[in-house]
N, C-alpha and C. Protein backbone atom coordinates (compact mmCIF):
# COMPACT_ATOMS: atom_id res chain seq x y z
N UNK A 1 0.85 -1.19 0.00
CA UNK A 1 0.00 0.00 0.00
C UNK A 1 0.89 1.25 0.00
N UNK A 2 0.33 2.45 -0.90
CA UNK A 2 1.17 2.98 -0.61
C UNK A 2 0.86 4.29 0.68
N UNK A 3 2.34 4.70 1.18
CA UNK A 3 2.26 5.38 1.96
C UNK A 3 2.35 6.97 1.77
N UNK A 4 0.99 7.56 2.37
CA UNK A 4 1.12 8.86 1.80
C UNK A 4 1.85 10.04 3.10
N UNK A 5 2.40 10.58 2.50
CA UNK A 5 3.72 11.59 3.24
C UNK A 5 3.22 13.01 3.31
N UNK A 6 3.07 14.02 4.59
CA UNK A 6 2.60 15.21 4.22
C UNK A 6 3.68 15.75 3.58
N UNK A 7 3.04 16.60 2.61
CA UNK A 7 3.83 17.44 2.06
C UNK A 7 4.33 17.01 0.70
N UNK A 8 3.87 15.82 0.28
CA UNK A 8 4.15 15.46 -0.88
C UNK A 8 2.98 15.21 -1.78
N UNK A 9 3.68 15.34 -2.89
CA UNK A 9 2.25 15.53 -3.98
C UNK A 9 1.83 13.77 -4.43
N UNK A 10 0.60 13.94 -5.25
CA UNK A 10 -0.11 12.32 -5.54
C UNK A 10 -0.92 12.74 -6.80
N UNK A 11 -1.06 12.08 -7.54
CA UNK A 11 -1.88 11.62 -8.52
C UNK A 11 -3.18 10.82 -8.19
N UNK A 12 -4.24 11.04 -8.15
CA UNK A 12 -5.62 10.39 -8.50
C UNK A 12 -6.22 9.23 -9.27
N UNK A 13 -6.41 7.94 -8.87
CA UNK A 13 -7.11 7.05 -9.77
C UNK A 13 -8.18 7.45 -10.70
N UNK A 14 -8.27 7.25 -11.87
CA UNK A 14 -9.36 7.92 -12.59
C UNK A 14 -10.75 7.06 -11.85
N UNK A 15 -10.17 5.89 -11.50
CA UNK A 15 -11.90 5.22 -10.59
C UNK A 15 -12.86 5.91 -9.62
N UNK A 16 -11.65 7.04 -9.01
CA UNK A 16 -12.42 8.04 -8.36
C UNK A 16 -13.52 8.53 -8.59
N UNK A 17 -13.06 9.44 -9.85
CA UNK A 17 -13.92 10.56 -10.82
C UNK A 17 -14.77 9.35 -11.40
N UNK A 18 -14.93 8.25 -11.72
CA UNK A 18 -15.83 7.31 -12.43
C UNK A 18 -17.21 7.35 -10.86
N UNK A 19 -16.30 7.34 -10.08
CA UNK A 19 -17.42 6.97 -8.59
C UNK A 19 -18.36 8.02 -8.38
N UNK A 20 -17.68 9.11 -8.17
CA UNK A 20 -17.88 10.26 -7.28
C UNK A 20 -18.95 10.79 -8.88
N UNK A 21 -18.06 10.99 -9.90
CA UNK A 21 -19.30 12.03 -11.02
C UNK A 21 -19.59 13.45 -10.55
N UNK A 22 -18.55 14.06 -9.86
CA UNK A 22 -18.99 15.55 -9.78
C UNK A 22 -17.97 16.07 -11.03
N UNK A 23 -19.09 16.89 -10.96
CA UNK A 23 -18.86 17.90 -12.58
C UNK A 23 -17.59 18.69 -12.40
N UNK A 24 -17.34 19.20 -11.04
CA UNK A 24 -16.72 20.40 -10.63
C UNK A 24 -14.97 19.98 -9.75
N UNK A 25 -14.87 18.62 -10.06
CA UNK A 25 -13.44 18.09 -9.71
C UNK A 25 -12.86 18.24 -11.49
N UNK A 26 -11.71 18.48 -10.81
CA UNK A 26 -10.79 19.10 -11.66
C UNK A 26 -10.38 17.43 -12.25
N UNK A 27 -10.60 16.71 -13.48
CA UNK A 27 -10.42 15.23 -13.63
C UNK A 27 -9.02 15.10 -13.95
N UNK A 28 -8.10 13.76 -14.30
CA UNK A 28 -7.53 13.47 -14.87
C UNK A 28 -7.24 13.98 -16.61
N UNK A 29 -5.83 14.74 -16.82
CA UNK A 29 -5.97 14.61 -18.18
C UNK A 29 -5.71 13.45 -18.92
N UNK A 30 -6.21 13.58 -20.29
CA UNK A 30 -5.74 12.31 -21.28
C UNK A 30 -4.40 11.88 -21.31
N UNK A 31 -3.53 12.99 -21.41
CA UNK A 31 -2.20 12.73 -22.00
C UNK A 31 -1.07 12.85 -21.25
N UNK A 32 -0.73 13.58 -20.00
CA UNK A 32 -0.66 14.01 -19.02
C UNK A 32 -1.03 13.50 -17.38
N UNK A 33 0.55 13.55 -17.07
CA UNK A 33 -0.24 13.15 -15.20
C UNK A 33 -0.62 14.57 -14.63
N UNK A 34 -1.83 15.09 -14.99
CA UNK A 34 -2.28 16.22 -14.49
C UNK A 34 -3.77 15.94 -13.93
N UNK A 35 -4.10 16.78 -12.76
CA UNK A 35 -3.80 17.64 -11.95
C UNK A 35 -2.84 16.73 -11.08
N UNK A 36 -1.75 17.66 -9.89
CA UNK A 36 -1.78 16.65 -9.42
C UNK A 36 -2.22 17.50 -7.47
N UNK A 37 -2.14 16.38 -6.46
CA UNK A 37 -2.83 16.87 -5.76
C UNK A 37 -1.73 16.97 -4.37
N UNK A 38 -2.02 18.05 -3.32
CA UNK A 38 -1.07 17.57 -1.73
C UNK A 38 -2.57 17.02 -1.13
N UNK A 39 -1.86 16.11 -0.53
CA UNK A 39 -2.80 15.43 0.54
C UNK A 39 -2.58 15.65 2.59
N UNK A 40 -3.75 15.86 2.78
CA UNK A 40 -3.92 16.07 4.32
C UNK A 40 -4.93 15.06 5.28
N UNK A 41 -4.19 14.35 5.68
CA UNK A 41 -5.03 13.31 6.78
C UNK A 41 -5.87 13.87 7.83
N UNK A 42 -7.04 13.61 7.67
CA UNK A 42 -8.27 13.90 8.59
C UNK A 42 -8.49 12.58 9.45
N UNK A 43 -8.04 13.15 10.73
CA UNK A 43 -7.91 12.21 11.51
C UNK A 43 -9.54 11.52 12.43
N UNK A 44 -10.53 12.48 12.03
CA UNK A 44 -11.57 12.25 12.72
C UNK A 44 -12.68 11.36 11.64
N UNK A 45 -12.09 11.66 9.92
CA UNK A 45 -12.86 10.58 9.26
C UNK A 45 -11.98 9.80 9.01
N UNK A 46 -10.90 9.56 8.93
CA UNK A 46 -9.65 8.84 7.97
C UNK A 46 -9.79 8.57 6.44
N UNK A 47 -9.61 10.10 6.41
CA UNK A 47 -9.77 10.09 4.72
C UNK A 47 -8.79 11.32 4.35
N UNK A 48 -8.26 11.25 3.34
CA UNK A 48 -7.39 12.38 3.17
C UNK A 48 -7.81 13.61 2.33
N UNK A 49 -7.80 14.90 2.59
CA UNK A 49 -8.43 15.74 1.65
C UNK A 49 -7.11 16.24 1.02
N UNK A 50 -7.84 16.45 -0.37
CA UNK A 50 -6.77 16.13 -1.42
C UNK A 50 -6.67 17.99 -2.36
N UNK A 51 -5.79 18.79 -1.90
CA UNK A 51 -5.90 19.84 -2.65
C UNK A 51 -5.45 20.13 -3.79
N UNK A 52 -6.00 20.35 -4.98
CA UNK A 52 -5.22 20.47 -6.56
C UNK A 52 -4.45 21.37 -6.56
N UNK A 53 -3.61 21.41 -7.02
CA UNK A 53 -2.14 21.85 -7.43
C UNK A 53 -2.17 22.58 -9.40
N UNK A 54 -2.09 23.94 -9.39
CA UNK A 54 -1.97 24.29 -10.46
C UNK A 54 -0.57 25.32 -10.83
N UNK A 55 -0.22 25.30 -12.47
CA UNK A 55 0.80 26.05 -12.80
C UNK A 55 0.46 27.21 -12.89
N UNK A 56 -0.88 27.83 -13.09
CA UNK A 56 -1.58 28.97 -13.33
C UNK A 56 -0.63 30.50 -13.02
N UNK A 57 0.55 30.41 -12.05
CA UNK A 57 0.83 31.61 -11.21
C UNK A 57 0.35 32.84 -11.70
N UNK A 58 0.31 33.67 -12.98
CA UNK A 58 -0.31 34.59 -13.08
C UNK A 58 -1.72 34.73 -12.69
N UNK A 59 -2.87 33.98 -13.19
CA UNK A 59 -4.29 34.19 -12.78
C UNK A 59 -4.46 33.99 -11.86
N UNK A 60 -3.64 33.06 -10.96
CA UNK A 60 -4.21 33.16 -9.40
C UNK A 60 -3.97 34.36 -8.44
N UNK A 61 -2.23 34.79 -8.77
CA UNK A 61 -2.17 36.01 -8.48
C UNK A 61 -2.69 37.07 -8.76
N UNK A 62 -3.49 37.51 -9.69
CA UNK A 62 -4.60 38.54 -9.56
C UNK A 62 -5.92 38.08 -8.99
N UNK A 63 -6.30 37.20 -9.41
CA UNK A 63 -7.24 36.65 -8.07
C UNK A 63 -6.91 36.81 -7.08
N UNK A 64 -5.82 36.85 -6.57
CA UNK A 64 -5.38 37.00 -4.93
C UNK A 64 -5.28 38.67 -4.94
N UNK A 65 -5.03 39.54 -6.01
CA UNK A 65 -4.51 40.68 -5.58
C UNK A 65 -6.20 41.57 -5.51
N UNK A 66 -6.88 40.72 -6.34
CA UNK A 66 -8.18 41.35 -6.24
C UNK A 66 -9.37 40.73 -5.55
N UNK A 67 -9.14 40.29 -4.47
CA UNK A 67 -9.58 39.62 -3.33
C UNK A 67 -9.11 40.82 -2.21
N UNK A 68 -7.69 40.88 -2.60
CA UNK A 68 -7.21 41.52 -1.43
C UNK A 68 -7.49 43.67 -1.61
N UNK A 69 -7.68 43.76 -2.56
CA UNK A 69 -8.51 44.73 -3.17
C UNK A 69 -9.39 45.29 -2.21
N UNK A 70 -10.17 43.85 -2.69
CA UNK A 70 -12.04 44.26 -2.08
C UNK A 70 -12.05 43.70 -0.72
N UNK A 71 -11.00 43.67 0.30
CA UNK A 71 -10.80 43.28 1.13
C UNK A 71 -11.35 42.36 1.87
N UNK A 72 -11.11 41.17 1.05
CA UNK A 72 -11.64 39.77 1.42
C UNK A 72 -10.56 38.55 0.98
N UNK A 73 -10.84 37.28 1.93
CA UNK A 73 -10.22 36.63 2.60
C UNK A 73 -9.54 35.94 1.08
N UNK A 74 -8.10 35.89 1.39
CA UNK A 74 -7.05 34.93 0.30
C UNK A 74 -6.99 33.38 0.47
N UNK A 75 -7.31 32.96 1.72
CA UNK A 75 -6.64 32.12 2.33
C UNK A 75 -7.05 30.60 1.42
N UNK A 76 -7.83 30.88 0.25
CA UNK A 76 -8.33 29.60 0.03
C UNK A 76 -7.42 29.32 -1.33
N UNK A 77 -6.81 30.07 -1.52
CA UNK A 77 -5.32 30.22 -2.87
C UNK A 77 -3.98 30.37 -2.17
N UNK A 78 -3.40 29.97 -2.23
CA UNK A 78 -1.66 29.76 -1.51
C UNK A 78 -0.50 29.41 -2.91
N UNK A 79 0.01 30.33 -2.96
CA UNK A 79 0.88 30.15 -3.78
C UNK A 79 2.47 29.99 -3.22
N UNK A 80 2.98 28.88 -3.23
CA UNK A 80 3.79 28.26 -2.28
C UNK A 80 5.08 27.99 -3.70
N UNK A 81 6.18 27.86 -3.34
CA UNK A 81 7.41 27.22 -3.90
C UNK A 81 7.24 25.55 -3.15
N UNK A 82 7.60 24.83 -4.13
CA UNK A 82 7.67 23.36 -4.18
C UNK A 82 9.42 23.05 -5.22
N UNK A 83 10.20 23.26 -4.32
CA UNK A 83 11.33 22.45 -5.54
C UNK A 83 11.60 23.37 -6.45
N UNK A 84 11.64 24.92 -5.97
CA UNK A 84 12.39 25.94 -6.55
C UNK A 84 11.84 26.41 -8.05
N UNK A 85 9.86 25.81 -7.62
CA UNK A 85 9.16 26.10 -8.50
C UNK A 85 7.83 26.66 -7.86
N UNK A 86 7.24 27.89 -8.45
CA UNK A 86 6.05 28.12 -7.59
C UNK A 86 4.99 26.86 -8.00
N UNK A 87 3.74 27.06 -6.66
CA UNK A 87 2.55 26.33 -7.91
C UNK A 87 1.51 26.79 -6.57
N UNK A 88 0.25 26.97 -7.08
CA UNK A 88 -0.75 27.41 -6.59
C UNK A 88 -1.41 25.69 -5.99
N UNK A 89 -1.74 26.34 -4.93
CA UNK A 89 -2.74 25.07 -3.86
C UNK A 89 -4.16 26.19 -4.12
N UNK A 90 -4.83 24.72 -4.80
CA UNK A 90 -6.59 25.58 -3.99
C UNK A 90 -7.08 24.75 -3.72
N UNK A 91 -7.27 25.27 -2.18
CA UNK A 91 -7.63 24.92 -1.48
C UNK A 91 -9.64 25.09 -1.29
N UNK A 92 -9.82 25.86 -2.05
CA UNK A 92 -11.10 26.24 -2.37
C UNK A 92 -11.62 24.86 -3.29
N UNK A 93 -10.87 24.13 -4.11
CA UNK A 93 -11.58 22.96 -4.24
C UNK A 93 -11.05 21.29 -3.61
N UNK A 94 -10.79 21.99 -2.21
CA UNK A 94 -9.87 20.59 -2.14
C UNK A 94 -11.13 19.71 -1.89
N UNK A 95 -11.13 18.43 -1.92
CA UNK A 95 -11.91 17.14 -1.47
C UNK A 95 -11.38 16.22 -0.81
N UNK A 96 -12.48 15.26 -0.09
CA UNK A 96 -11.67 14.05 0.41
C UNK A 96 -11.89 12.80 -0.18
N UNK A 97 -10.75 11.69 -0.58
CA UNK A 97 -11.19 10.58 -0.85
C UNK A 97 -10.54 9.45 0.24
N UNK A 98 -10.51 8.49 0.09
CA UNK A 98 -9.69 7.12 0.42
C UNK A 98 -8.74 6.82 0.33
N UNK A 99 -7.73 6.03 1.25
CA UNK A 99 -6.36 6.13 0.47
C UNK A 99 -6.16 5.49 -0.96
N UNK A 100 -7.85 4.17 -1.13
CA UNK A 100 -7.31 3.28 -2.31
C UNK A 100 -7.34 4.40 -3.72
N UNK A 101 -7.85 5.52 -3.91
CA UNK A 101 -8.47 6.41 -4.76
C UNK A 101 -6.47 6.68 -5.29
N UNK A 102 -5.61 7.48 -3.88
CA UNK A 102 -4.68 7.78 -3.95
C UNK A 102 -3.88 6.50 -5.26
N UNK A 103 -3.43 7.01 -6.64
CA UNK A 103 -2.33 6.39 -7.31
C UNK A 103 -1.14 5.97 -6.89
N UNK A 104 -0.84 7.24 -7.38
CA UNK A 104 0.90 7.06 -6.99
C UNK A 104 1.62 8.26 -6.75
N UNK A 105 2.84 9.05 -6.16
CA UNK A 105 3.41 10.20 -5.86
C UNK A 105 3.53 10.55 -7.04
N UNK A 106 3.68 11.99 -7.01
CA UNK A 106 4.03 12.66 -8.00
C UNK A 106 5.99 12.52 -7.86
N UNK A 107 6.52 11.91 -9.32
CA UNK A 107 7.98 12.12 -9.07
C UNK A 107 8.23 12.87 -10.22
N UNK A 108 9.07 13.64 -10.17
CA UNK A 108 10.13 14.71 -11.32
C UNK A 108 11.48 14.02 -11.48
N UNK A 109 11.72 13.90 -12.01
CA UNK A 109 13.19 13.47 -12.72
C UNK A 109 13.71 12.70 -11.55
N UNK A 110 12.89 11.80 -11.39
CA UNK A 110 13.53 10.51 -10.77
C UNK A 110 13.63 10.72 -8.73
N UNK A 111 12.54 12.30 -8.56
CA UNK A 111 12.69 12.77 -7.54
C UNK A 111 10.87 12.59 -6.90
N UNK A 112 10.95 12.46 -5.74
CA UNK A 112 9.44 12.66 -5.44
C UNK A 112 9.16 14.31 -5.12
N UNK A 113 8.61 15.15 -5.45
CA UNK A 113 8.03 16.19 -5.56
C UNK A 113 7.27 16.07 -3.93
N UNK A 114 7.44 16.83 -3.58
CA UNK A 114 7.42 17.64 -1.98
C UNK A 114 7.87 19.21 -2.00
N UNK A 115 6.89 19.73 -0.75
CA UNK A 115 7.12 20.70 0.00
C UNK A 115 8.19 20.81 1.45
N UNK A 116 9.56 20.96 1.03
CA UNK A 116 10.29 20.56 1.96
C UNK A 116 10.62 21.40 3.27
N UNK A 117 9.88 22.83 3.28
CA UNK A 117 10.42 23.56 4.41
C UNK A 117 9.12 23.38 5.52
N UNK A 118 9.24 22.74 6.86
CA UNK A 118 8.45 22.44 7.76
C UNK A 118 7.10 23.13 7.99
N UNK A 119 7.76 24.76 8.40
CA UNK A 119 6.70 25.90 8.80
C UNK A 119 6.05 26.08 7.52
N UNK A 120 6.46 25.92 6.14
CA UNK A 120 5.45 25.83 5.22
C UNK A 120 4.27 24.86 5.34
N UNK A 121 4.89 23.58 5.51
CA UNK A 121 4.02 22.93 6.17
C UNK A 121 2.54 23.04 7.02
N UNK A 122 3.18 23.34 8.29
CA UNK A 122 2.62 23.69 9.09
C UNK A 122 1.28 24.85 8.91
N UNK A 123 1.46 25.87 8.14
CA UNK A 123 0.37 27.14 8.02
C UNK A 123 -0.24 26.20 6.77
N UNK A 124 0.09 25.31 5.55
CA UNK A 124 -0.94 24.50 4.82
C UNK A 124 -1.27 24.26 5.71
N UNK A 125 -1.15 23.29 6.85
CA UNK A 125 -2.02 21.95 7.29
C UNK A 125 -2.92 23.10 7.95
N UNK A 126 -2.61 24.04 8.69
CA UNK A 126 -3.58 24.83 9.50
C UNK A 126 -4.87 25.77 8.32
N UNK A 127 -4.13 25.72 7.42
CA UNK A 127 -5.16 26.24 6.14
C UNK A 127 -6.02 25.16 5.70
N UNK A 128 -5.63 24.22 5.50
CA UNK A 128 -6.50 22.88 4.97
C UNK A 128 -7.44 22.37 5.94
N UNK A 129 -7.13 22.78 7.44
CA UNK A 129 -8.37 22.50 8.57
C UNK A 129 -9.25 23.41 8.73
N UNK A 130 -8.70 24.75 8.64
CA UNK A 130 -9.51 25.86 8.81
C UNK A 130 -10.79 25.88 7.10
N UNK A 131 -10.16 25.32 5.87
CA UNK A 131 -10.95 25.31 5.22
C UNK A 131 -12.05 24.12 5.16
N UNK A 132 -11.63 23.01 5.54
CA UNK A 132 -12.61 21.90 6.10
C UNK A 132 -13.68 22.06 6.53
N UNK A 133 -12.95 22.82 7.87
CA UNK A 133 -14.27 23.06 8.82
C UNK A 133 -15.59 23.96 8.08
N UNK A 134 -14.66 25.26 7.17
CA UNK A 134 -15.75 26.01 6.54
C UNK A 134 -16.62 25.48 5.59
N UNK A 135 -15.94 24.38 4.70
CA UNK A 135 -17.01 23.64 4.11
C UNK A 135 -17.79 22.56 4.56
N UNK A 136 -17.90 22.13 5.73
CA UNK A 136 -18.72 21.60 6.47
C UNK A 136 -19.41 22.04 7.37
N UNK A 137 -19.13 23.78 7.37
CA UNK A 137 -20.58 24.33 7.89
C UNK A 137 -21.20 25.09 6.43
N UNK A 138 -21.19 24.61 5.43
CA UNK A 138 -21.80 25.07 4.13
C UNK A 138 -21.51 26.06 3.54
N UNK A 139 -20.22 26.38 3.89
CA UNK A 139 -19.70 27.86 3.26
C UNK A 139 -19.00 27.35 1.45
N UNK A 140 -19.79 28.00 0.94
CA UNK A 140 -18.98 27.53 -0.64
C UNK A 140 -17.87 28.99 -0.86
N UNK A 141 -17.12 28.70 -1.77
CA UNK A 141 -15.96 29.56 -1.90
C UNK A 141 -15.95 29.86 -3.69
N UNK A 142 -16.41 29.22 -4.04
CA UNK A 142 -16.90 29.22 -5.88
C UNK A 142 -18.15 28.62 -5.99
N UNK A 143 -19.00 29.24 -7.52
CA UNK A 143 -19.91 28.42 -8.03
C UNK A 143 -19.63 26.94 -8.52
N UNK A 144 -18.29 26.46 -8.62
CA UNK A 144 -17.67 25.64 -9.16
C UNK A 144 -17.47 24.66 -8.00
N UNK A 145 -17.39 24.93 -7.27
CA UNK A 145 -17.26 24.33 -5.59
C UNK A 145 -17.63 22.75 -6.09
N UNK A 146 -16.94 21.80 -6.22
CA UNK A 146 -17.23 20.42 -5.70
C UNK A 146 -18.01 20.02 -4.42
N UNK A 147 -18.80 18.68 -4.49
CA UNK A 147 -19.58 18.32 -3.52
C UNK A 147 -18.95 17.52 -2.32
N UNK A 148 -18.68 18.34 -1.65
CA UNK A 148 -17.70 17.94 -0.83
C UNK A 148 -18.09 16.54 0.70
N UNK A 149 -19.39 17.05 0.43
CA UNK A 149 -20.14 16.02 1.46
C UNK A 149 -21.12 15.10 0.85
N UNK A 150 -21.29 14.83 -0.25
CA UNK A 150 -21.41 13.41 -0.89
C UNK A 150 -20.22 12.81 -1.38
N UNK A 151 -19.66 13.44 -2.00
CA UNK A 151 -17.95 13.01 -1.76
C UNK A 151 -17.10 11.89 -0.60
N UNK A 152 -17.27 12.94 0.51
CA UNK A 152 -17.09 12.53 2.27
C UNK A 152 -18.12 11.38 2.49
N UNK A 153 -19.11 11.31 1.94
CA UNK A 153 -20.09 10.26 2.23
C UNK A 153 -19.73 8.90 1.45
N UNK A 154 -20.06 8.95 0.43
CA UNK A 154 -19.25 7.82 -0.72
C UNK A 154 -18.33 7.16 -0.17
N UNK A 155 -17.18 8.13 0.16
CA UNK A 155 -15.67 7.50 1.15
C UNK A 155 -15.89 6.95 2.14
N UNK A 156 -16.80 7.58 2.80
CA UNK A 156 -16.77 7.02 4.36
C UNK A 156 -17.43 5.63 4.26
N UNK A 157 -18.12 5.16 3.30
CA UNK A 157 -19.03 4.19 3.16
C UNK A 157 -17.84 3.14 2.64
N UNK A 158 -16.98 3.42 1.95
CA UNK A 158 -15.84 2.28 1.60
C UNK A 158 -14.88 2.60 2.61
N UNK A 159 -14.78 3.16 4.06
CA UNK A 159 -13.82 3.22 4.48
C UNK A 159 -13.79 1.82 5.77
C-alpha cells in the first residue's frame, strides 16, 4: 500500500472521478499526469483531503490581488514554492477521498516532488483545517465548488 507523506504531492485514480461524477473536480488529463494533488489526513474521518495543485501563477495572483482589493479573505489560494518552483494550492476545491483512490506520488526526474520547508508545512495543514471546517458548515468559496459532502459520504461508506 502505498504510503502517503505530508507534504508530498499524488496523482488520483481515474476510478475516483468514475465513482464520485462531480462535474466540478478538476479530472484526470488524457495525455498528461495532471492535476496533481497535496494530501492532508483527517484524523476524525480517515480520509485524506486532497488539494489540486496548479501552474496557473499569473491568474491566481490577480485573483489574490483582487480579493485583497475588495478586502476579502485569500486564504483559500496559496501560492507556495515546491522544488524551486512556484505552484498554486486551492484549497477552495480541495476534497476528500480514500487512500485506495490515492495512485501514486508525484515524481520529477527521478525525484518525489514535496514541499520541503516544515513551517510551510505547518500554516498548509492549519489552512487545509480551517478550510474543512468552513465547508462543512456550508460555506462555498466558488460556483464551481465540488460536492464535498457526498464526496465525504461515498468515502466514508468504503472506508
Amino acid at each position: 500500500m502505498l504510503e502517503i507523506r505530508a507534504g508530498c504531492l499524488y496523482f488520483i485514480d481515474d476510478s475516483f472521478f468514475e465513482k464520485v461524477k462531480d462535474p466540478y473536480l478538476k479530472i484526470n488529463y488524457d495525455n498528461t499526469s495532471r492535476p496533481h494533488y497535496m494530501a492532508f489526513f483527517d484524523a476524525k474521518t480517515s480520509l485524506y483531503w486532497l488539494v489540486p495543485c496548479s501552474s496557473k501563477i499569473e491568474k491566481y495572483e490577480e485573483i489574490i490581488e483582487r480579493k485583497q482589493k475588495n478586502r476579502k479573505p485569500t486564504d483559500t489560494i496559496k501560492i507556495v514554492k515546491i522544488q524551486d518552483k512556484k505552484t498554486v494550492l486551492l484549497f477552495q476545491d480541495m476534497f476528500p477521498t480514500c487512500i485506495r483512490y490515492i495512485k501514486e506520488q508525484y515524481i520529477r526526474g527521478g525525484q518525489a516532488v514535496y514541499i520541503a520547508d516544515p513551517k510551510t508545512m505547518v500554516e498548509l495543514e492549519k489552512t487545509a483545517k480551517k478550510i474543512i471546517n468552513l465547508l462543512k458548515r456550508g460555506v462555498r468559496f466558488t460556483p464551481t465548488q465540488p460536492n464535498v459532502f457526498l464526496i465525504e459520504h461515498l468515502m466514508q461508506e468504503e472506508v
